[in-house]
PDB file of N, CA and C in Angstrom:
ATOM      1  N   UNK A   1      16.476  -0.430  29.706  1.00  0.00           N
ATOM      2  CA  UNK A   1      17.458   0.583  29.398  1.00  0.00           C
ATOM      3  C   UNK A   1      18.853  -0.027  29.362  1.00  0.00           C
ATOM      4  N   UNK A   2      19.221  -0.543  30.404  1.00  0.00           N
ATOM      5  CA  UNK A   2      20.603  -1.449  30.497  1.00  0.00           C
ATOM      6  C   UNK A   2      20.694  -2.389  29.444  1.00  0.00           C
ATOM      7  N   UNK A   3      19.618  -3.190  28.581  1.00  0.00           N
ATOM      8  CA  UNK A   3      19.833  -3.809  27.231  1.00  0.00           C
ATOM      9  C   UNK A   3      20.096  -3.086  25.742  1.00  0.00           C
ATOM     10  N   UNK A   4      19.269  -1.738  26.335  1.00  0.00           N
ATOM     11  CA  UNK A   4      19.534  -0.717  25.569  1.00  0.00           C
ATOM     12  C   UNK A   4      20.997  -0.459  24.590  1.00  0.00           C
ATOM     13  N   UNK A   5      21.616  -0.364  26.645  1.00  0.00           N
ATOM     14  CA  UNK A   5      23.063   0.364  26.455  1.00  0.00           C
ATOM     15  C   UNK A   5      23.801  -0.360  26.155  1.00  0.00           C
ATOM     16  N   UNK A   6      23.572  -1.715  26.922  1.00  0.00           N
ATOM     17  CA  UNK A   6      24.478  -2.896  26.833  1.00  0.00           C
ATOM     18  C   UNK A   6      24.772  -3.030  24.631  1.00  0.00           C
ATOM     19  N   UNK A   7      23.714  -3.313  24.469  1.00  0.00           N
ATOM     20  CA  UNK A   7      23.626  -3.543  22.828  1.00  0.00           C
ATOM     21  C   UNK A   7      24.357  -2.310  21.778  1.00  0.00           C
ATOM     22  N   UNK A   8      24.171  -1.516  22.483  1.00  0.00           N
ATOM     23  CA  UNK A   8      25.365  -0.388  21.658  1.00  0.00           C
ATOM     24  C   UNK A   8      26.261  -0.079  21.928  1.00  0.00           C
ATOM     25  N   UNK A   9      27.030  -0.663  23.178  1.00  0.00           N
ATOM     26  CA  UNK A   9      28.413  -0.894  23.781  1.00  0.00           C
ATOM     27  C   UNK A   9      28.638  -2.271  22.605  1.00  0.00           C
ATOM     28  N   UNK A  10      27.847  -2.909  22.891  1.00  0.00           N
ATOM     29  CA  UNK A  10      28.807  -3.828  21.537  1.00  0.00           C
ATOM     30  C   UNK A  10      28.782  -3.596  20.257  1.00  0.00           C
ATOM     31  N   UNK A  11      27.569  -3.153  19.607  1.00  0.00           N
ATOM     32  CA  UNK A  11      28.095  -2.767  18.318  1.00  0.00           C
ATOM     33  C   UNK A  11      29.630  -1.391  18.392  1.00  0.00           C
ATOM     34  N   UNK A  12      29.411  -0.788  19.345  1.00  0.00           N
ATOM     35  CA  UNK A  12      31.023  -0.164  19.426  1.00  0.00           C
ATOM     36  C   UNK A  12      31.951  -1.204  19.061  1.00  0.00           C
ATOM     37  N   UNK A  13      31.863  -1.868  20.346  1.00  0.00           N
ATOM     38  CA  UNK A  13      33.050  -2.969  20.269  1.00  0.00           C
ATOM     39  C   UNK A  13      33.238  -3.260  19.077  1.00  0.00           C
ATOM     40  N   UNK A  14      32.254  -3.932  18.268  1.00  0.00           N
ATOM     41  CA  UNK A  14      32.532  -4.477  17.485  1.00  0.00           C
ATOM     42  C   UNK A  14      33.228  -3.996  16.633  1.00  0.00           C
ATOM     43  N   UNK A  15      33.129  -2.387  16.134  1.00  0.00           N
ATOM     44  CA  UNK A  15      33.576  -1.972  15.110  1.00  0.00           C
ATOM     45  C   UNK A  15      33.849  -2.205  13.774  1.00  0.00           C
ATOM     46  N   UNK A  16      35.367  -2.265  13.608  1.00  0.00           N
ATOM     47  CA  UNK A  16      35.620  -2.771  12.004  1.00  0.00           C
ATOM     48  C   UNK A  16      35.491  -3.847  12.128  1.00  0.00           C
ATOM     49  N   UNK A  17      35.621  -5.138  13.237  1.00  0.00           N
ATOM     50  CA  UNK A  17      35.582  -6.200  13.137  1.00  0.00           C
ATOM     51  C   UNK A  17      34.035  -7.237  12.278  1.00  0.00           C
ATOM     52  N   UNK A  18      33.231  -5.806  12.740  1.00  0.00           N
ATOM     53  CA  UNK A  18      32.219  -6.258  11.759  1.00  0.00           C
ATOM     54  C   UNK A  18      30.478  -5.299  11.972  1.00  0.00           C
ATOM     55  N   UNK A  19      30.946  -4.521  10.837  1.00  0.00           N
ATOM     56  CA  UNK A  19      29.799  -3.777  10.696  1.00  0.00           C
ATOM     57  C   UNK A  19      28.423  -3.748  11.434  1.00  0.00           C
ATOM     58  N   UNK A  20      28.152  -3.350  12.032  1.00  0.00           N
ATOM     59  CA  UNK A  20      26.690  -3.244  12.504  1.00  0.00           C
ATOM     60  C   UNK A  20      25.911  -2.049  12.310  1.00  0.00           C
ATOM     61  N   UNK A  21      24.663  -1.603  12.331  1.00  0.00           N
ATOM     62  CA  UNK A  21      23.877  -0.320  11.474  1.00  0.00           C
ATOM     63  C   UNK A  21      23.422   0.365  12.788  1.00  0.00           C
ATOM     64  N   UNK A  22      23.537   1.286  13.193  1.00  0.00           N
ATOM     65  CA  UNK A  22      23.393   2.286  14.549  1.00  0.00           C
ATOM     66  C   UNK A  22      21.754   2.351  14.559  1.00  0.00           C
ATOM     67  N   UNK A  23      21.299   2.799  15.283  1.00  0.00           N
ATOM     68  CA  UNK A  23      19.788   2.608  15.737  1.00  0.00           C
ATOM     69  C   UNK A  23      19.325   3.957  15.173  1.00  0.00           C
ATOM     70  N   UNK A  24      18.291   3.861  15.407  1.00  0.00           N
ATOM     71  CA  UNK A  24      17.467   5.109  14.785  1.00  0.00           C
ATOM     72  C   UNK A  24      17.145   6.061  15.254  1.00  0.00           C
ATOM     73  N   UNK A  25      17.993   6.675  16.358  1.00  0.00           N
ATOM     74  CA  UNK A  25      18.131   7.536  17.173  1.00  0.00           C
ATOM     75  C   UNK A  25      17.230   9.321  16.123  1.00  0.00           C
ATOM     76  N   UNK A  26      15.996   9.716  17.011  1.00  0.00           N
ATOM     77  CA  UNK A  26      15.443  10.702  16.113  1.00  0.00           C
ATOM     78  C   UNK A  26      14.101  10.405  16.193  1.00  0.00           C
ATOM     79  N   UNK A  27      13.477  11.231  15.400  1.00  0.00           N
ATOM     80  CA  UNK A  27      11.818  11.292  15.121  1.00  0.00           C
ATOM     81  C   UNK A  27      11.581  11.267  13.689  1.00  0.00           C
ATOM     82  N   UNK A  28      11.123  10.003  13.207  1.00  0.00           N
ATOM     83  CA  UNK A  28      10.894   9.631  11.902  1.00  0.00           C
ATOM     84  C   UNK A  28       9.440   9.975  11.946  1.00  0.00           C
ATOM     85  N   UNK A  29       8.915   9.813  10.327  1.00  0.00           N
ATOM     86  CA  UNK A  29       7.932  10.149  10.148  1.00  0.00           C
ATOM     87  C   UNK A  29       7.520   9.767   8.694  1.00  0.00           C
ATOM     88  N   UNK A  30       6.070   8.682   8.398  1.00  0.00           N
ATOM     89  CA  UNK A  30       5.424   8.445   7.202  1.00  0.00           C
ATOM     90  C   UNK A  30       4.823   9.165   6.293  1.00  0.00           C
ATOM     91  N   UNK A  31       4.957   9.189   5.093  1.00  0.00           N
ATOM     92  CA  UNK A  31       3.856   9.971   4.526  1.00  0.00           C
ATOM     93  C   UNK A  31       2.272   9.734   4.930  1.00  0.00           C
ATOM     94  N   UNK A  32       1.937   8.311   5.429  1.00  0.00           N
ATOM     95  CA  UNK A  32       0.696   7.797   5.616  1.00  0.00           C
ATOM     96  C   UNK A  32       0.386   8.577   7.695  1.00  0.00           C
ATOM     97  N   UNK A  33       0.887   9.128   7.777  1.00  0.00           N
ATOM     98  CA  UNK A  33       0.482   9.653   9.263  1.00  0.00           C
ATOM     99  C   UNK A  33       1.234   8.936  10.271  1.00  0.00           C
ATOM    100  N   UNK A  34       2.010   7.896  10.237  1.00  0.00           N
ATOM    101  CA  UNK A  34       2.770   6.859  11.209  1.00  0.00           C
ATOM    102  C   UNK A  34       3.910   7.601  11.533  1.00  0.00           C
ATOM    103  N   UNK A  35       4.331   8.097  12.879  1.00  0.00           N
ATOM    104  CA  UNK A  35       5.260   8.603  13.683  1.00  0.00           C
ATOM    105  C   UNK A  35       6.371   7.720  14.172  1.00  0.00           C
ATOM    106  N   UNK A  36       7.543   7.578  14.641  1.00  0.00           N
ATOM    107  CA  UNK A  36       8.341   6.649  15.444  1.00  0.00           C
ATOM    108  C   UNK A  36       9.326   7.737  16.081  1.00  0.00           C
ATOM    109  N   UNK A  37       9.416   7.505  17.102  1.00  0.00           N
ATOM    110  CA  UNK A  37      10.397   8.614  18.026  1.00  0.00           C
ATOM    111  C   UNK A  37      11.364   7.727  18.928  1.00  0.00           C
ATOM    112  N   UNK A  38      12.789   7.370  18.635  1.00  0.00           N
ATOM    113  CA  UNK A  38      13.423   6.742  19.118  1.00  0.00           C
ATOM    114  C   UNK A  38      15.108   7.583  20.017  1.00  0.00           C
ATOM    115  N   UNK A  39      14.638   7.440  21.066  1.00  0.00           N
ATOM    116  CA  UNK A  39      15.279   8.944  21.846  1.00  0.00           C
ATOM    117  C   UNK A  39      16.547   7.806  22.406  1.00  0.00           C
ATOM    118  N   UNK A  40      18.186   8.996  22.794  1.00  0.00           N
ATOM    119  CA  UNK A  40      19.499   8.216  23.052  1.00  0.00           C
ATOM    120  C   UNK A  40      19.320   7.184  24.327  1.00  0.00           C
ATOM    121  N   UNK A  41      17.943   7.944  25.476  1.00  0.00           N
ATOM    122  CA  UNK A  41      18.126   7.161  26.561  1.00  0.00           C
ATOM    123  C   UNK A  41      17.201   5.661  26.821  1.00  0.00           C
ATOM    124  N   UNK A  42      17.270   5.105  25.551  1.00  0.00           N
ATOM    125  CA  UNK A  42      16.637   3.517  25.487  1.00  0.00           C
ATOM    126  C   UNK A  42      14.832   3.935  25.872  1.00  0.00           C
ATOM    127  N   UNK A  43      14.254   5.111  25.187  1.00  0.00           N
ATOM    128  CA  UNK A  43      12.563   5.432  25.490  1.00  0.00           C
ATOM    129  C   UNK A  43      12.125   5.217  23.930  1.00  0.00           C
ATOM    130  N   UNK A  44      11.255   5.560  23.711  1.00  0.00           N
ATOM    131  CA  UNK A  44      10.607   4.646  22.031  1.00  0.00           C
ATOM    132  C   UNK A  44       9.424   5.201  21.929  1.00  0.00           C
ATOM    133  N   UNK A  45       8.701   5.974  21.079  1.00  0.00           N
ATOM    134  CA  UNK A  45       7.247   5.800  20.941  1.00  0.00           C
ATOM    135  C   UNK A  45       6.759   6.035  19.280  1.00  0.00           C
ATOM    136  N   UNK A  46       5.638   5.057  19.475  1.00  0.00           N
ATOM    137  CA  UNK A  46       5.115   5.028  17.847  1.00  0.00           C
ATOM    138  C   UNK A  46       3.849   5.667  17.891  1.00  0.00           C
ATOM    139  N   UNK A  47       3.580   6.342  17.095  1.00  0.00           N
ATOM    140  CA  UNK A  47       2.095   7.025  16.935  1.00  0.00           C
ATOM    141  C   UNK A  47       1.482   7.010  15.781  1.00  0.00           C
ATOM    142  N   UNK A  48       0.457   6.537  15.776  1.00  0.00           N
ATOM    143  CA  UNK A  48      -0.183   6.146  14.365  1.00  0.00           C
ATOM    144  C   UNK A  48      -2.004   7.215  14.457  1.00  0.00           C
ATOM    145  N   UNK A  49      -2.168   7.524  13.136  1.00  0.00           N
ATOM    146  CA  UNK A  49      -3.486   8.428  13.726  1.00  0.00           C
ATOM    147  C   UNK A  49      -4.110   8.211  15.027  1.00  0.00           C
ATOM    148  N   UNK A  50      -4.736   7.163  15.210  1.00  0.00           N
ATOM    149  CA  UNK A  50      -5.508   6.189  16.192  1.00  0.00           C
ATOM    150  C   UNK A  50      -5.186   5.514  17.034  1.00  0.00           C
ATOM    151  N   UNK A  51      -3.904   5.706  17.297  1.00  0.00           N
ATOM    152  CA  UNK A  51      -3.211   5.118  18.433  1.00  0.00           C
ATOM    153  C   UNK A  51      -1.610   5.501  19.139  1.00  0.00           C
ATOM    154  N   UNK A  52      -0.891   4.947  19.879  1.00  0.00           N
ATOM    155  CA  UNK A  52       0.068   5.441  20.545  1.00  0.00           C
ATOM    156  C   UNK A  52       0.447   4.526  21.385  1.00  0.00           C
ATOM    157  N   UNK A  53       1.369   3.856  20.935  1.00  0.00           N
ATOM    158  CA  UNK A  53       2.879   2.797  22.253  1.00  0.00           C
ATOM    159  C   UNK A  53       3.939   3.749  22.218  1.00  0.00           C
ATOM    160  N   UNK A  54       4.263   3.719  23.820  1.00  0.00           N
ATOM    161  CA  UNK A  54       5.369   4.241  24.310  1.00  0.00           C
ATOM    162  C   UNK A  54       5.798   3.648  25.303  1.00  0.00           C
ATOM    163  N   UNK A  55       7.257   3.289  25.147  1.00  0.00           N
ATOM    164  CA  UNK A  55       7.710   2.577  26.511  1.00  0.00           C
ATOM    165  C   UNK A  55       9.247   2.333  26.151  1.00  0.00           C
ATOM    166  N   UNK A  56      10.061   1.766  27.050  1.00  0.00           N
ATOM    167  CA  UNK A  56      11.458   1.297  27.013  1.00  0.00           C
ATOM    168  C   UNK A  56      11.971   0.832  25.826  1.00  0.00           C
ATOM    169  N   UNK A  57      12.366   0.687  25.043  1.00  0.00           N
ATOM    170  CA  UNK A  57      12.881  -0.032  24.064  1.00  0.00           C
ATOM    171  C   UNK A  57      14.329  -0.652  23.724  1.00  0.00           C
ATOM    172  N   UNK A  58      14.801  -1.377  22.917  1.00  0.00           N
ATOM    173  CA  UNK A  58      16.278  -1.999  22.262  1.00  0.00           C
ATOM    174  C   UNK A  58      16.014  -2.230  21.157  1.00  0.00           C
ATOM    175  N   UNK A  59      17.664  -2.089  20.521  1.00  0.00           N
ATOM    176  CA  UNK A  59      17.898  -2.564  19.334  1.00  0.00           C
ATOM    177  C   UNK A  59      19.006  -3.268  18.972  1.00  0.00           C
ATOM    178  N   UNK A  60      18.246  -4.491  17.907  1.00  0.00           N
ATOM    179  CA  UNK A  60      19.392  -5.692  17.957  1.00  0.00           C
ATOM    180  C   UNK A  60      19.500  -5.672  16.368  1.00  0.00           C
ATOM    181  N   UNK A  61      21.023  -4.961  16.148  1.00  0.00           N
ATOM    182  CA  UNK A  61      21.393  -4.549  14.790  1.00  0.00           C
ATOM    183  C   UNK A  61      21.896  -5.891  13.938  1.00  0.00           C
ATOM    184  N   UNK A  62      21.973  -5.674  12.779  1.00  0.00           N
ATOM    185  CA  UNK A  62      22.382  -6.147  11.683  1.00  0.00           C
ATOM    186  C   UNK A  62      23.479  -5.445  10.919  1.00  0.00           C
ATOM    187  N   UNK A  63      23.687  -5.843   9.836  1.00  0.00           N
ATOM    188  CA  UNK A  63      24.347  -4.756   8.809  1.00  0.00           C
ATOM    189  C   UNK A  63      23.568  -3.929   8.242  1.00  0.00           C
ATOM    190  N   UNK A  64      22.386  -3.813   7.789  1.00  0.00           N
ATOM    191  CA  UNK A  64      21.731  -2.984   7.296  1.00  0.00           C
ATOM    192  C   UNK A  64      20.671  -1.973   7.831  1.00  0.00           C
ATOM    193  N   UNK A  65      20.364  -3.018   9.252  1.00  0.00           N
ATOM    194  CA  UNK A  65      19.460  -2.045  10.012  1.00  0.00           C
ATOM    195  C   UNK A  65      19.093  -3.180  11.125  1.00  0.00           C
ATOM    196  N   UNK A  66      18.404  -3.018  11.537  1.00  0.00           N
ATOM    197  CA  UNK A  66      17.925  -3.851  12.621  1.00  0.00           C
ATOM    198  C   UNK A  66      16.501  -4.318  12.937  1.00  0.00           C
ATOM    199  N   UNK A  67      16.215  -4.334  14.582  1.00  0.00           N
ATOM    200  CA  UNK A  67      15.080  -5.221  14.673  1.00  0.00           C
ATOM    201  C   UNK A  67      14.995  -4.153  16.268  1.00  0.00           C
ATOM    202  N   UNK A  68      13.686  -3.440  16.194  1.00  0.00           N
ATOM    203  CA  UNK A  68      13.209  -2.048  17.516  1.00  0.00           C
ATOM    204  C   UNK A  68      12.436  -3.018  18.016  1.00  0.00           C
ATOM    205  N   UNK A  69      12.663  -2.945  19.469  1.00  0.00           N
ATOM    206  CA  UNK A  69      11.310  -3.386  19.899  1.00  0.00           C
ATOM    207  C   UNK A  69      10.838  -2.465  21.109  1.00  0.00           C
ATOM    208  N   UNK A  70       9.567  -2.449  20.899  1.00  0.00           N
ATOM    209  CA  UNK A  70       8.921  -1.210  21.840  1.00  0.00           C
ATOM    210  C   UNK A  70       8.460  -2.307  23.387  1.00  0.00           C
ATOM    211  N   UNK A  71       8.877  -2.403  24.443  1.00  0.00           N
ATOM    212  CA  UNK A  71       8.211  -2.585  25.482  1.00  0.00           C
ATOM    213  C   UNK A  71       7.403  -1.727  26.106  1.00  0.00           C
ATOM    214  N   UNK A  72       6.063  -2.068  26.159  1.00  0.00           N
ATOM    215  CA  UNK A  72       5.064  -0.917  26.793  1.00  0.00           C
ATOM    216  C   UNK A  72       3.949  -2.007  27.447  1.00  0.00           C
ATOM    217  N   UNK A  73       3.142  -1.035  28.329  1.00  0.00           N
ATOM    218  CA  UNK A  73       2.402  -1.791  29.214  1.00  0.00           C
ATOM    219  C   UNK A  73       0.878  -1.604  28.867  1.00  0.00           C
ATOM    220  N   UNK A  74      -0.047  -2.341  28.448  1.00  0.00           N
ATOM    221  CA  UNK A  74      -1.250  -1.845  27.950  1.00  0.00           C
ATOM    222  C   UNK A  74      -2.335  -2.040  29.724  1.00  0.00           C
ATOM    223  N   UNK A  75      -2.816  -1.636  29.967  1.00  0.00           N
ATOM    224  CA  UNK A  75      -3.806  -1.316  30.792  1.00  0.00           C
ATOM    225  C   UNK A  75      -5.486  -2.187  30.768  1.00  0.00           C
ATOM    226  N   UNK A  76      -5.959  -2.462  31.834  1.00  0.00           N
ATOM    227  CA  UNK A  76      -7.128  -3.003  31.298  1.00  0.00           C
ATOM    228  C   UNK A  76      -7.960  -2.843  32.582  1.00  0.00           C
ATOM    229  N   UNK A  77      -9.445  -3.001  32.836  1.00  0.00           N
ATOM    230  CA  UNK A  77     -10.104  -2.912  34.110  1.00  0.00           C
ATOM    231  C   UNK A  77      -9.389  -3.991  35.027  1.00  0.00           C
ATOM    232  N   UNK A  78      -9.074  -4.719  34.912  1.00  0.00           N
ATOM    233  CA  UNK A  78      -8.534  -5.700  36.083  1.00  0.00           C
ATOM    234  C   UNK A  78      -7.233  -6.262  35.683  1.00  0.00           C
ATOM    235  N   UNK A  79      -6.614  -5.849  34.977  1.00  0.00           N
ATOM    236  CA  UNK A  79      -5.344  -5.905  35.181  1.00  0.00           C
ATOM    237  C   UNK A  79      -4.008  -5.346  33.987  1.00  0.00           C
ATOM    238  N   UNK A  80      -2.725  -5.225  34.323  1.00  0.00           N
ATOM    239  CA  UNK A  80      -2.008  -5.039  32.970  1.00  0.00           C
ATOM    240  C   UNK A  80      -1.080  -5.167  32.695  1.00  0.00           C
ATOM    241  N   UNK A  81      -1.252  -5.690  31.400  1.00  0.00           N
ATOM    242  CA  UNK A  81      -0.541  -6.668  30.645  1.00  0.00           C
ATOM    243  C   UNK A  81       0.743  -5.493  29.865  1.00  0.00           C
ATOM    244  N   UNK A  82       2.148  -6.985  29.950  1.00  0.00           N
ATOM    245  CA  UNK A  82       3.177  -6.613  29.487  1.00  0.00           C
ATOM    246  C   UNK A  82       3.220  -6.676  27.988  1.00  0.00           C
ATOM    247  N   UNK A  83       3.523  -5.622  26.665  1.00  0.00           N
ATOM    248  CA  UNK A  83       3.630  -6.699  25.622  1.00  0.00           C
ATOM    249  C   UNK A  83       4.688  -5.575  24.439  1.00  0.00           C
ATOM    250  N   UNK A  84       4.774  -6.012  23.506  1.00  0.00           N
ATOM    251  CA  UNK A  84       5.884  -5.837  22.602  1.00  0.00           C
ATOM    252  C   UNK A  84       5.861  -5.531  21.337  1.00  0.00           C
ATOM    253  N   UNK A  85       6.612  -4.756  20.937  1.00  0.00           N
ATOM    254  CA  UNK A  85       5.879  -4.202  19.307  1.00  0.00           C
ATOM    255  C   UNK A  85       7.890  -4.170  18.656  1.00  0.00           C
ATOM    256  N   UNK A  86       7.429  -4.950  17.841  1.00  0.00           N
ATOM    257  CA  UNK A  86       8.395  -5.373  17.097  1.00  0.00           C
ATOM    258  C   UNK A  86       8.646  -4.462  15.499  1.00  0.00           C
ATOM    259  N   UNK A  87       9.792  -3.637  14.803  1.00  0.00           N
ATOM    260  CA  UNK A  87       9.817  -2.642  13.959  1.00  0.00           C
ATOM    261  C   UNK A  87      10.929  -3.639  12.734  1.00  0.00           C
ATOM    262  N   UNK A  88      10.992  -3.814  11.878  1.00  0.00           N
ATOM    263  CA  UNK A  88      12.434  -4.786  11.069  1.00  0.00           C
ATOM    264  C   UNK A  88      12.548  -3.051  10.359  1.00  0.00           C
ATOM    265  N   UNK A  89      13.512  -2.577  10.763  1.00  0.00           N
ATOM    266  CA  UNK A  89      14.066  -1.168  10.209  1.00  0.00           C
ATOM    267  C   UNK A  89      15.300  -1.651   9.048  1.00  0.00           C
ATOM    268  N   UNK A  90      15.428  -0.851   8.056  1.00  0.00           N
ATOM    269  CA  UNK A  90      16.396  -0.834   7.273  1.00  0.00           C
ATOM    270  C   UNK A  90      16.835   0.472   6.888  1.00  0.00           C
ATOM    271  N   UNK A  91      18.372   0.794   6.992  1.00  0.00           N
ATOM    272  CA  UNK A  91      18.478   2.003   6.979  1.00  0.00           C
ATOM    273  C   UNK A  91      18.771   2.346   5.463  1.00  0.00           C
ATOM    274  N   UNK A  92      17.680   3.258   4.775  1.00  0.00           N
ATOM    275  CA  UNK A  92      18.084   3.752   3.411  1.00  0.00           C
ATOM    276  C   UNK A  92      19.130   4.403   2.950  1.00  0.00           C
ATOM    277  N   UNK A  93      18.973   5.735   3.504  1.00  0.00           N
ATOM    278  CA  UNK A  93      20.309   6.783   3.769  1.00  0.00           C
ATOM    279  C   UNK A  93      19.846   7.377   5.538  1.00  0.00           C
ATOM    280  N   UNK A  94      20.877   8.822   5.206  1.00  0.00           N
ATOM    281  CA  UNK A  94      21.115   8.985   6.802  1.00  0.00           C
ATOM    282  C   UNK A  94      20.003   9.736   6.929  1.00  0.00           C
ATOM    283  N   UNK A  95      19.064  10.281   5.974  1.00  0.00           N
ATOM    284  CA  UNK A  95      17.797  10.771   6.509  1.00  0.00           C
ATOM    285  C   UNK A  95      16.287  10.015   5.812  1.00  0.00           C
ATOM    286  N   UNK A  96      16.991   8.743   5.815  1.00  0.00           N
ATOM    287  CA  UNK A  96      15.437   7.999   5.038  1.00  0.00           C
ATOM    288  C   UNK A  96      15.756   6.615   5.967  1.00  0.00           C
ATOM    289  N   UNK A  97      14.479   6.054   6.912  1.00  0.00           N
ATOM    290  CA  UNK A  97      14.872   4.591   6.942  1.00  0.00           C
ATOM    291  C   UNK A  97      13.311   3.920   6.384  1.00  0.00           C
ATOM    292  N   UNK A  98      13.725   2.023   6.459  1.00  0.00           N
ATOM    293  CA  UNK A  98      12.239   1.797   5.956  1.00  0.00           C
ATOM    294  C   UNK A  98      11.850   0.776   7.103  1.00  0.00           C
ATOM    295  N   UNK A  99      10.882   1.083   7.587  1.00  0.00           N
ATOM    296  CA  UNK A  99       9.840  -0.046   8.289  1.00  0.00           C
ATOM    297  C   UNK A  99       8.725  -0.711   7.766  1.00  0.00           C
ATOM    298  N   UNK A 100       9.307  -2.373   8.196  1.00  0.00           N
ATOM    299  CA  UNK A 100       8.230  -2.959   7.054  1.00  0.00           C
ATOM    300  C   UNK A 100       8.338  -2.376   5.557  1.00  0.00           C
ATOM    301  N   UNK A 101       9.279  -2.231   5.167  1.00  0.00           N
ATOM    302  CA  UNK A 101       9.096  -1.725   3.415  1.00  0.00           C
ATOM    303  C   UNK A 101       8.053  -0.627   3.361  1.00  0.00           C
ATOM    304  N   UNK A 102       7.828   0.568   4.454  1.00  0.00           N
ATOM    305  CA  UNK A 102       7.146   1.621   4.078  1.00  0.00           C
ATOM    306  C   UNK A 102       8.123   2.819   5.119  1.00  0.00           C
ATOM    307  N   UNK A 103       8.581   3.678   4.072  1.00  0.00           N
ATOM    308  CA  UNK A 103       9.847   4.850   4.060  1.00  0.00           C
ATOM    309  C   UNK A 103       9.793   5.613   5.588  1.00  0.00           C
ATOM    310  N   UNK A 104      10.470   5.971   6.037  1.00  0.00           N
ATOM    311  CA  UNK A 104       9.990   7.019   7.383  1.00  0.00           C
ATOM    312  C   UNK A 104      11.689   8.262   7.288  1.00  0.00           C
ATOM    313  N   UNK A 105      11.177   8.885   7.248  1.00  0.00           N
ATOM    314  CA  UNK A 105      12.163  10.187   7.460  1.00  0.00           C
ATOM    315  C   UNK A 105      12.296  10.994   8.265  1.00  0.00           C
ATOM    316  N   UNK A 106      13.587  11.488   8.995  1.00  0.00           N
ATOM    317  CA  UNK A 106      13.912  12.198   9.907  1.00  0.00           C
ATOM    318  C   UNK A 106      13.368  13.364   9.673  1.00  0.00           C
ATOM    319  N   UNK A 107      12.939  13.755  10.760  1.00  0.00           N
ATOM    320  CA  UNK A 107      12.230  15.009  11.584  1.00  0.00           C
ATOM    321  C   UNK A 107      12.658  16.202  11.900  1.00  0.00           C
ATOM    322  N   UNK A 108      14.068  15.773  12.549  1.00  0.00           N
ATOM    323  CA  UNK A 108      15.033  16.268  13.633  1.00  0.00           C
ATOM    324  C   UNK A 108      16.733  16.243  13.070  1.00  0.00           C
TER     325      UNK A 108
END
Protein backbone atom coordinates (compact mmCIF):
# COMPACT_ATOMS: atom_id res chain seq x y z
CA UNK A 1 0.00 0.00 0.00
CA UNK A 2 2.79 2.53 1.02
CA UNK A 3 4.36 1.82 -2.70
CA UNK A 4 1.04 2.33 -3.76
CA UNK A 5 0.88 5.83 -2.30
CA UNK A 6 4.38 6.56 -2.41
CA UNK A 7 4.16 6.19 -6.53
CA UNK A 8 1.28 8.63 -6.88
CA UNK A 9 2.75 11.19 -4.57
CA UNK A 10 5.29 11.36 -7.28
CA UNK A 11 3.58 11.33 -10.29
CA UNK A 12 1.86 14.49 -8.40
CA UNK A 13 5.13 15.83 -7.89
CA UNK A 14 6.01 15.45 -10.95
CA UNK A 15 3.41 17.27 -12.68
CA UNK A 16 4.09 19.56 -15.64
CA UNK A 17 7.58 18.73 -15.19
CA UNK A 18 6.71 15.65 -16.91
CA UNK A 19 3.64 13.90 -17.74
CA UNK A 20 2.78 10.71 -16.21
CA UNK A 21 -0.79 8.66 -16.96
CA UNK A 22 -2.89 8.23 -13.51
CA UNK A 23 -3.75 4.61 -12.68
CA UNK A 24 -6.80 2.95 -13.38
CA UNK A 25 -8.60 3.70 -10.52
CA UNK A 26 -12.39 1.82 -11.24
CA UNK A 27 -13.87 -1.46 -12.48
CA UNK A 28 -13.00 -2.20 -16.04
CA UNK A 29 -14.40 -4.73 -17.98
CA UNK A 30 -13.77 -7.05 -21.45
CA UNK A 31 -16.01 -7.91 -23.94
CA UNK A 32 -14.38 -11.54 -23.63
CA UNK A 33 -15.61 -11.93 -19.74
CA UNK A 34 -12.12 -10.50 -18.13
CA UNK A 35 -12.87 -8.12 -15.11
CA UNK A 36 -10.06 -5.74 -13.44
CA UNK A 37 -11.10 -3.75 -10.32
CA UNK A 38 -8.48 -1.31 -9.28
CA UNK A 39 -9.77 0.51 -6.00
CA UNK A 40 -7.99 4.30 -4.50
CA UNK A 41 -6.68 2.27 -1.43
CA UNK A 42 -3.65 0.31 -3.34
CA UNK A 43 -6.34 -3.31 -3.41
CA UNK A 44 -6.56 -4.85 -7.15
CA UNK A 45 -8.55 -7.75 -8.36
CA UNK A 46 -8.76 -9.52 -11.75
CA UNK A 47 -11.46 -11.96 -12.59
CA UNK A 48 -11.51 -13.96 -15.51
CA UNK A 49 -14.50 -16.66 -16.06
CA UNK A 50 -12.35 -19.39 -14.30
CA UNK A 51 -10.47 -17.68 -12.07
CA UNK A 52 -9.75 -14.74 -9.59
CA UNK A 53 -6.34 -12.74 -8.13
CA UNK A 54 -6.87 -10.35 -5.57
CA UNK A 55 -4.42 -8.70 -3.49
CA UNK A 56 -2.33 -5.36 -2.84
CA UNK A 57 -1.24 -3.79 -5.82
CA UNK A 58 1.06 -0.59 -7.58
CA UNK A 59 1.45 1.30 -10.37
CA UNK A 60 4.54 2.38 -12.15
CA UNK A 61 3.33 4.99 -14.81
CA UNK A 62 4.55 6.11 -18.04
CA UNK A 63 3.14 8.69 -20.36
CA UNK A 64 0.64 6.69 -21.78
CA UNK A 65 -0.28 4.26 -19.19
CA UNK A 66 1.58 2.06 -17.16
CA UNK A 67 2.65 -1.25 -15.73
CA UNK A 68 -0.32 -2.90 -12.56
CA UNK A 69 0.97 -5.33 -10.69
CA UNK A 70 -1.30 -7.54 -8.64
CA UNK A 71 0.49 -9.01 -5.43
CA UNK A 72 -1.55 -11.95 -4.17
CA UNK A 73 -0.85 -15.05 -2.27
CA UNK A 74 -1.77 -18.43 -3.91
CA UNK A 75 -2.33 -21.23 -1.32
CA UNK A 76 -1.31 -24.84 -1.51
CA UNK A 77 -1.54 -28.12 0.93
CA UNK A 78 1.80 -27.39 2.49
CA UNK A 79 2.51 -24.20 1.92
CA UNK A 80 1.99 -20.48 0.29
CA UNK A 81 3.48 -19.01 -2.13
CA UNK A 82 4.00 -15.22 -2.85
CA UNK A 83 3.53 -14.24 -6.58
CA UNK A 84 2.66 -11.45 -9.12
CA UNK A 85 0.54 -10.68 -12.02
CA UNK A 86 1.82 -8.13 -14.13
CA UNK A 87 -1.04 -5.79 -16.51
CA UNK A 88 1.08 -3.22 -19.45
CA UNK A 89 -2.21 -0.85 -19.42
CA UNK A 90 -2.54 1.90 -21.97
CA UNK A 91 -4.89 4.49 -21.48
CA UNK A 92 -7.26 4.94 -24.67
CA UNK A 93 -9.66 7.61 -23.50
CA UNK A 94 -11.11 8.36 -20.03
CA UNK A 95 -13.57 5.50 -20.33
CA UNK A 96 -11.63 2.91 -22.56
CA UNK A 97 -8.14 1.46 -21.42
CA UNK A 98 -6.16 -1.47 -23.20
CA UNK A 99 -4.49 -4.47 -21.54
CA UNK A 100 -2.22 -6.40 -23.48
CA UNK A 101 -3.83 -4.80 -26.69
CA UNK A 102 -7.35 -6.18 -25.62
CA UNK A 103 -9.91 -2.96 -24.72
CA UNK A 104 -11.42 -2.90 -21.05
CA UNK A 105 -14.01 -0.22 -20.13
CA UNK A 106 -15.18 1.50 -17.17
CA UNK A 107 -17.96 0.14 -15.18
CA UNK A 108 -18.25 2.80 -12.63
Amino acid sequence: MRAFLLALLLILAAGAARAQAPPPIGTWASNSGGMLVVSGNATCAYVMPSARVQGSCEWMANATGGVLTIHYLTPTATQTFRNQLYFNISWINRGTISIWGEPFYRRN
